[in-house]
PDB file of N, CA and C in Angstrom:
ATOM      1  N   UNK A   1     122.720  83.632  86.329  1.00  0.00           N
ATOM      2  CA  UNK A   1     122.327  82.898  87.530  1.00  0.00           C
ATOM      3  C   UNK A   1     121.986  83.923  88.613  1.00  0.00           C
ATOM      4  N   UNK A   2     120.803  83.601  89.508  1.00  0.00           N
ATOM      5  CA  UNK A   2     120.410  84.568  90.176  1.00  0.00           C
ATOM      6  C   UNK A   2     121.080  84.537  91.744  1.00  0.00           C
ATOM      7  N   UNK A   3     120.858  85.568  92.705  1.00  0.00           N
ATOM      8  CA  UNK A   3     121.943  85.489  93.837  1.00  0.00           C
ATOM      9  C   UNK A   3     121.039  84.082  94.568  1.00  0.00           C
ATOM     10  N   UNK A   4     120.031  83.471  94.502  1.00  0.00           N
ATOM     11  CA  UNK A   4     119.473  82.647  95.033  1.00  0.00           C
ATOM     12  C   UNK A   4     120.042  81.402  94.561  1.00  0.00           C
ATOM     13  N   UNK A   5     119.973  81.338  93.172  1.00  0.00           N
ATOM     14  CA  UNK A   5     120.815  79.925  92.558  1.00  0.00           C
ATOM     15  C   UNK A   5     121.668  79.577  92.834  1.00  0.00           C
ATOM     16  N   UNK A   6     122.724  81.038  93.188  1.00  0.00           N
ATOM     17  CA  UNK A   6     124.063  80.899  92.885  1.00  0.00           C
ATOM     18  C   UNK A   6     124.294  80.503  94.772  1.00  0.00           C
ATOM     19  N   UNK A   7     123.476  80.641  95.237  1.00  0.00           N
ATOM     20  CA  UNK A   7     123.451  80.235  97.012  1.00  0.00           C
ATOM     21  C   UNK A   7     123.145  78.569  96.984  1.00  0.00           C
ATOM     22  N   UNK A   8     122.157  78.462  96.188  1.00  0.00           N
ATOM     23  CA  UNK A   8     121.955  76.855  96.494  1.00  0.00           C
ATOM     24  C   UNK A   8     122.938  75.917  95.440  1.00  0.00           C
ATOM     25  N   UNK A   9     123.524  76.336  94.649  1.00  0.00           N
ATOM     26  CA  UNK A   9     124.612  75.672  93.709  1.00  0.00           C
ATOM     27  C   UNK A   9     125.986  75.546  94.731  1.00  0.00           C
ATOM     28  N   UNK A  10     126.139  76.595  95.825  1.00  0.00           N
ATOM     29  CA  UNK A  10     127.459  76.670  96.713  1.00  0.00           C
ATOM     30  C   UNK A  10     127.123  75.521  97.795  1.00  0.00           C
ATOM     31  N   UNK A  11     125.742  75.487  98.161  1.00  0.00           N
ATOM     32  CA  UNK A  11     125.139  74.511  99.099  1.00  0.00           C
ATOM     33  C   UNK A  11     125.204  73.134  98.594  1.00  0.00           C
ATOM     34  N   UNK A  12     124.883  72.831  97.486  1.00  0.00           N
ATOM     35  CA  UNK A  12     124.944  71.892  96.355  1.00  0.00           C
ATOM     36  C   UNK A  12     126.421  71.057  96.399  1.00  0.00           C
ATOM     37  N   UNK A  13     127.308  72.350  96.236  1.00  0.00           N
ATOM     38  CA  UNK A  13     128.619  71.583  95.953  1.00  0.00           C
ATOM     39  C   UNK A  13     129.110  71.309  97.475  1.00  0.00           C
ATOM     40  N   UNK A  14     128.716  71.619  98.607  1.00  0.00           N
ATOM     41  CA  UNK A  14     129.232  72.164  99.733  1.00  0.00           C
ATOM     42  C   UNK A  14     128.461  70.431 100.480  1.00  0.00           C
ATOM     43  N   UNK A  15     127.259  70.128  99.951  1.00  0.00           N
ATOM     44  CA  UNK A  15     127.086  68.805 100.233  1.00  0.00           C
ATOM     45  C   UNK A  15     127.549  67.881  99.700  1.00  0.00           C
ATOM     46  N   UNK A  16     127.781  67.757  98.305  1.00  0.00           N
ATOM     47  CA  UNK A  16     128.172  67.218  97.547  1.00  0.00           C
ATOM     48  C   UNK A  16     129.638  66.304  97.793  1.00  0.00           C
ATOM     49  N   UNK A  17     130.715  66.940  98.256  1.00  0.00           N
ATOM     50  CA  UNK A  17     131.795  67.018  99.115  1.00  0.00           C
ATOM     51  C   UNK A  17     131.778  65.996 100.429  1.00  0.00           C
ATOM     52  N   UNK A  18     130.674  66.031 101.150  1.00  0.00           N
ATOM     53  CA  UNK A  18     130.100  65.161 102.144  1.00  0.00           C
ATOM     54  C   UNK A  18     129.806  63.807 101.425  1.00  0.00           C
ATOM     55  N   UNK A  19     129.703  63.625 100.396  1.00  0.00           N
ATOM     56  CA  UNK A  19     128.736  62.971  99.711  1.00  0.00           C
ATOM     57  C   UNK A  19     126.881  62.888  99.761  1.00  0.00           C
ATOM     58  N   UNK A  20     126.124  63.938 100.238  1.00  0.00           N
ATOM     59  CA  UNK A  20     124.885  64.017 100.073  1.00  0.00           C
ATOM     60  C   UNK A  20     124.511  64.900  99.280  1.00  0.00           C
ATOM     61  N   UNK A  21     124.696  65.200  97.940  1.00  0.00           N
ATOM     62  CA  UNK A  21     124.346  66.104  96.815  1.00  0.00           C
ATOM     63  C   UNK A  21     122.703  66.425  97.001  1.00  0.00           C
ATOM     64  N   UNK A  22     122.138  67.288  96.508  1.00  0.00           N
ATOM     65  CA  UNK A  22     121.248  68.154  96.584  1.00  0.00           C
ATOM     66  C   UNK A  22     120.308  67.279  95.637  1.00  0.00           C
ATOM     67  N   UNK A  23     118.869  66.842  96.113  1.00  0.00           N
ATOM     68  CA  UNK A  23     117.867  66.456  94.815  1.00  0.00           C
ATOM     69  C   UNK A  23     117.478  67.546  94.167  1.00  0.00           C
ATOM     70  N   UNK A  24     116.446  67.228  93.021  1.00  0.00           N
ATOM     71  CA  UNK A  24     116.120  68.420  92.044  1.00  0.00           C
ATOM     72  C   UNK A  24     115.121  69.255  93.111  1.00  0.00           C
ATOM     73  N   UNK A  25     114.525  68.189  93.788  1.00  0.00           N
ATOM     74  CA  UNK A  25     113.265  68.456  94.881  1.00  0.00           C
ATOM     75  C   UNK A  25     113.569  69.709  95.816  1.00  0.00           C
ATOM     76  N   UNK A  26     115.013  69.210  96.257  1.00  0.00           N
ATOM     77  CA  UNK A  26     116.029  69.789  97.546  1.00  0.00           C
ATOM     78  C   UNK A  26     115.906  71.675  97.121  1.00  0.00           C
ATOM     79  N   UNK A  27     116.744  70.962  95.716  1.00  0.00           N
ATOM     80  CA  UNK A  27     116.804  72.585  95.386  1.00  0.00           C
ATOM     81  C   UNK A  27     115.742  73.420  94.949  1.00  0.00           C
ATOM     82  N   UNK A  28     114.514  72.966  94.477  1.00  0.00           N
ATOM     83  CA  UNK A  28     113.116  73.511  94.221  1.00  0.00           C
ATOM     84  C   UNK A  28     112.850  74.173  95.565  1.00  0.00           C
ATOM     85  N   UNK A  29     112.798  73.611  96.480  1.00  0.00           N
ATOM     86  CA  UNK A  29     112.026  73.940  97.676  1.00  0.00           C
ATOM     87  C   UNK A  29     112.826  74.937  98.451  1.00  0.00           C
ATOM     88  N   UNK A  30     114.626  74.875  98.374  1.00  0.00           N
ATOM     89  CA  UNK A  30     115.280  76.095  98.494  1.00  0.00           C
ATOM     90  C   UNK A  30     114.511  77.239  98.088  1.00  0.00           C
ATOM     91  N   UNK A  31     114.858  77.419  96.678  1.00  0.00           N
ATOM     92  CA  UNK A  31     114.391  78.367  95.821  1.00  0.00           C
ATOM     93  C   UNK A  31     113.027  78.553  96.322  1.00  0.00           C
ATOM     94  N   UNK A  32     112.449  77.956  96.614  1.00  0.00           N
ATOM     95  CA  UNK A  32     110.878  78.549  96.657  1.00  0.00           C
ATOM     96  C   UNK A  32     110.650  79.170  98.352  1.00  0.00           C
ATOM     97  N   UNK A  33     111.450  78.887  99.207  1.00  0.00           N
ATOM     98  CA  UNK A  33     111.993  79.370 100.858  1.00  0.00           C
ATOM     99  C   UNK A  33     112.610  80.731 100.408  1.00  0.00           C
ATOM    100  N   UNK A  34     113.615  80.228  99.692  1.00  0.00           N
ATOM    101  CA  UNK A  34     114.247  81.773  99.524  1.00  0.00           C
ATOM    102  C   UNK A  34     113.399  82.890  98.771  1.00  0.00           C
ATOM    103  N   UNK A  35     112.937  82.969  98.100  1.00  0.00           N
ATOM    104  CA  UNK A  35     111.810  83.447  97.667  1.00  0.00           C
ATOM    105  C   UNK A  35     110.780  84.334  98.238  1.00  0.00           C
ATOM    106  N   UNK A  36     110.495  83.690  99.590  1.00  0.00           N
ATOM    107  CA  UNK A  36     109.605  84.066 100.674  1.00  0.00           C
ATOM    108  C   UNK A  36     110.439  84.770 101.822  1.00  0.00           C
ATOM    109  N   UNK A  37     110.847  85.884 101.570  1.00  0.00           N
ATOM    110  CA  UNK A  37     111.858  85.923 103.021  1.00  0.00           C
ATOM    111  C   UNK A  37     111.804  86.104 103.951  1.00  0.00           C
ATOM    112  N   UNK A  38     110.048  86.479 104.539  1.00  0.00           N
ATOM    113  CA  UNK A  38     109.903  86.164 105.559  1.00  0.00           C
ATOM    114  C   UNK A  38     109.183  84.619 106.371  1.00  0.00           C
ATOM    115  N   UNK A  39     109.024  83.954 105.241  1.00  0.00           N
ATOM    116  CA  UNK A  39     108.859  82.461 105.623  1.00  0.00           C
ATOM    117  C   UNK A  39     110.378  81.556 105.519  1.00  0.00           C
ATOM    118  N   UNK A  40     111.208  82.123 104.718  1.00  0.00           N
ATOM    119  CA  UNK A  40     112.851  81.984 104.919  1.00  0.00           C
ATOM    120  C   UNK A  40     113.604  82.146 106.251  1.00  0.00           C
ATOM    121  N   UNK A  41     112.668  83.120 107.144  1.00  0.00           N
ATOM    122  CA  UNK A  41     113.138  83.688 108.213  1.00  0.00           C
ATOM    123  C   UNK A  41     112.866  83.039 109.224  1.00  0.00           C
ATOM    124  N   UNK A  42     111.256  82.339 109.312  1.00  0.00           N
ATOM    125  CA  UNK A  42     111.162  81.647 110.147  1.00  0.00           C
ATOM    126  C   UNK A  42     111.064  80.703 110.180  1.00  0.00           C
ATOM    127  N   UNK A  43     111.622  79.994 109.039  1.00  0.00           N
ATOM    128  CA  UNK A  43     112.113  78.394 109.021  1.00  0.00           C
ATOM    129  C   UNK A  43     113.760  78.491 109.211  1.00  0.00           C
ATOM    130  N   UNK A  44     114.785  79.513 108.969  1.00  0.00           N
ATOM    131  CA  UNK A  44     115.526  79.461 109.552  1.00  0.00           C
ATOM    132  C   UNK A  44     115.140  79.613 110.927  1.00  0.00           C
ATOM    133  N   UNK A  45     114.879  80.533 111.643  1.00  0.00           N
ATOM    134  CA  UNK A  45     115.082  80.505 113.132  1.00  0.00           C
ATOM    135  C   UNK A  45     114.535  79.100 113.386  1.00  0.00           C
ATOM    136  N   UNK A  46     113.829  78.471 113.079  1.00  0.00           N
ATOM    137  CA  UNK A  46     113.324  76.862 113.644  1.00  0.00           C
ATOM    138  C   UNK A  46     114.143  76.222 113.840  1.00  0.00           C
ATOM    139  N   UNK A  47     115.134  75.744 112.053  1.00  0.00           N
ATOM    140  CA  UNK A  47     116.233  75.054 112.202  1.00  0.00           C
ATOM    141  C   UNK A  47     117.042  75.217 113.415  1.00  0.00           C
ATOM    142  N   UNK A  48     117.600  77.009 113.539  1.00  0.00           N
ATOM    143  CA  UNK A  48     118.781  76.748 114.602  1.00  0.00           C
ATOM    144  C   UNK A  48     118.398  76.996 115.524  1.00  0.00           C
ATOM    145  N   UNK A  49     116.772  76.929 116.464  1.00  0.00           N
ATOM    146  CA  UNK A  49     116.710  76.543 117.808  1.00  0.00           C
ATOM    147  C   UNK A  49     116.443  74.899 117.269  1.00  0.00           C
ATOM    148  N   UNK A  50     116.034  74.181 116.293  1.00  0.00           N
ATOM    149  CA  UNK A  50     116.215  72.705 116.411  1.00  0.00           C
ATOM    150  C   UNK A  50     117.685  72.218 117.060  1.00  0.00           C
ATOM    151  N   UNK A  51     118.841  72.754 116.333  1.00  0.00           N
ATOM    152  CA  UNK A  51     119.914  72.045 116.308  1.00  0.00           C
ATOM    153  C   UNK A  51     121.172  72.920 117.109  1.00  0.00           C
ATOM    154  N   UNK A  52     120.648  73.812 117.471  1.00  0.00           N
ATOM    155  CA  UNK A  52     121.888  74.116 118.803  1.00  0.00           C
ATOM    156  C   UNK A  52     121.230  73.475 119.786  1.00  0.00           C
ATOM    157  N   UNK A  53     122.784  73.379 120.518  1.00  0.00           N
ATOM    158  CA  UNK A  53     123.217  72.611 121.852  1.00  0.00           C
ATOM    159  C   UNK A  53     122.564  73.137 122.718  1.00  0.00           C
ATOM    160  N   UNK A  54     122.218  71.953 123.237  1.00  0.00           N
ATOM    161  CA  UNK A  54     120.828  72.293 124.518  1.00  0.00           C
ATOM    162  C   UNK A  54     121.467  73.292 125.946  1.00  0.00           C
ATOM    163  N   UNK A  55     122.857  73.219 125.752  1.00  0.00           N
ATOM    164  CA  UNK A  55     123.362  74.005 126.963  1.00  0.00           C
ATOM    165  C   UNK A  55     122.961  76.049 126.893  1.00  0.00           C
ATOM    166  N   UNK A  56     122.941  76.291 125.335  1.00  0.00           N
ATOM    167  CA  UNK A  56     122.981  77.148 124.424  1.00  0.00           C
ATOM    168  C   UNK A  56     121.109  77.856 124.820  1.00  0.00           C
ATOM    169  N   UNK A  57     120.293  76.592 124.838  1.00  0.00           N
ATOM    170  CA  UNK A  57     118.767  77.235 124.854  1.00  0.00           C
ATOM    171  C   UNK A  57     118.270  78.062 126.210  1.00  0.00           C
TER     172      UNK A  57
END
């Protein structure tokens, strides 16, 4: 298992727990983000100016 799999299998179980488990889709499109690491990079930074606290921006 590669260090990418083995990241979205921890994410996987880590939702899973919540009860929102990972589609096959979910995890394709991981893998294919992670992959790219600088398009990994700036879809992370998107996410966390999406979702931090507006006091924070």
């Amino acid at each position: 298992m590669s260090i990418n799999e083995h990241l979205i299998a921890e994410v996987n179980g880590s939702m899973a727990i919540e009860g929102m488990k990972l589609t096959e889709a979910d995890k394709s499109r991981m893998l294919k983000y992670l992959n790219k690491h600088e398009e990994f990079n700036r879809i992370m930074s998107e996410l966390i100016n999406k979702h931090s606290a507006l006091s924070e921006k």
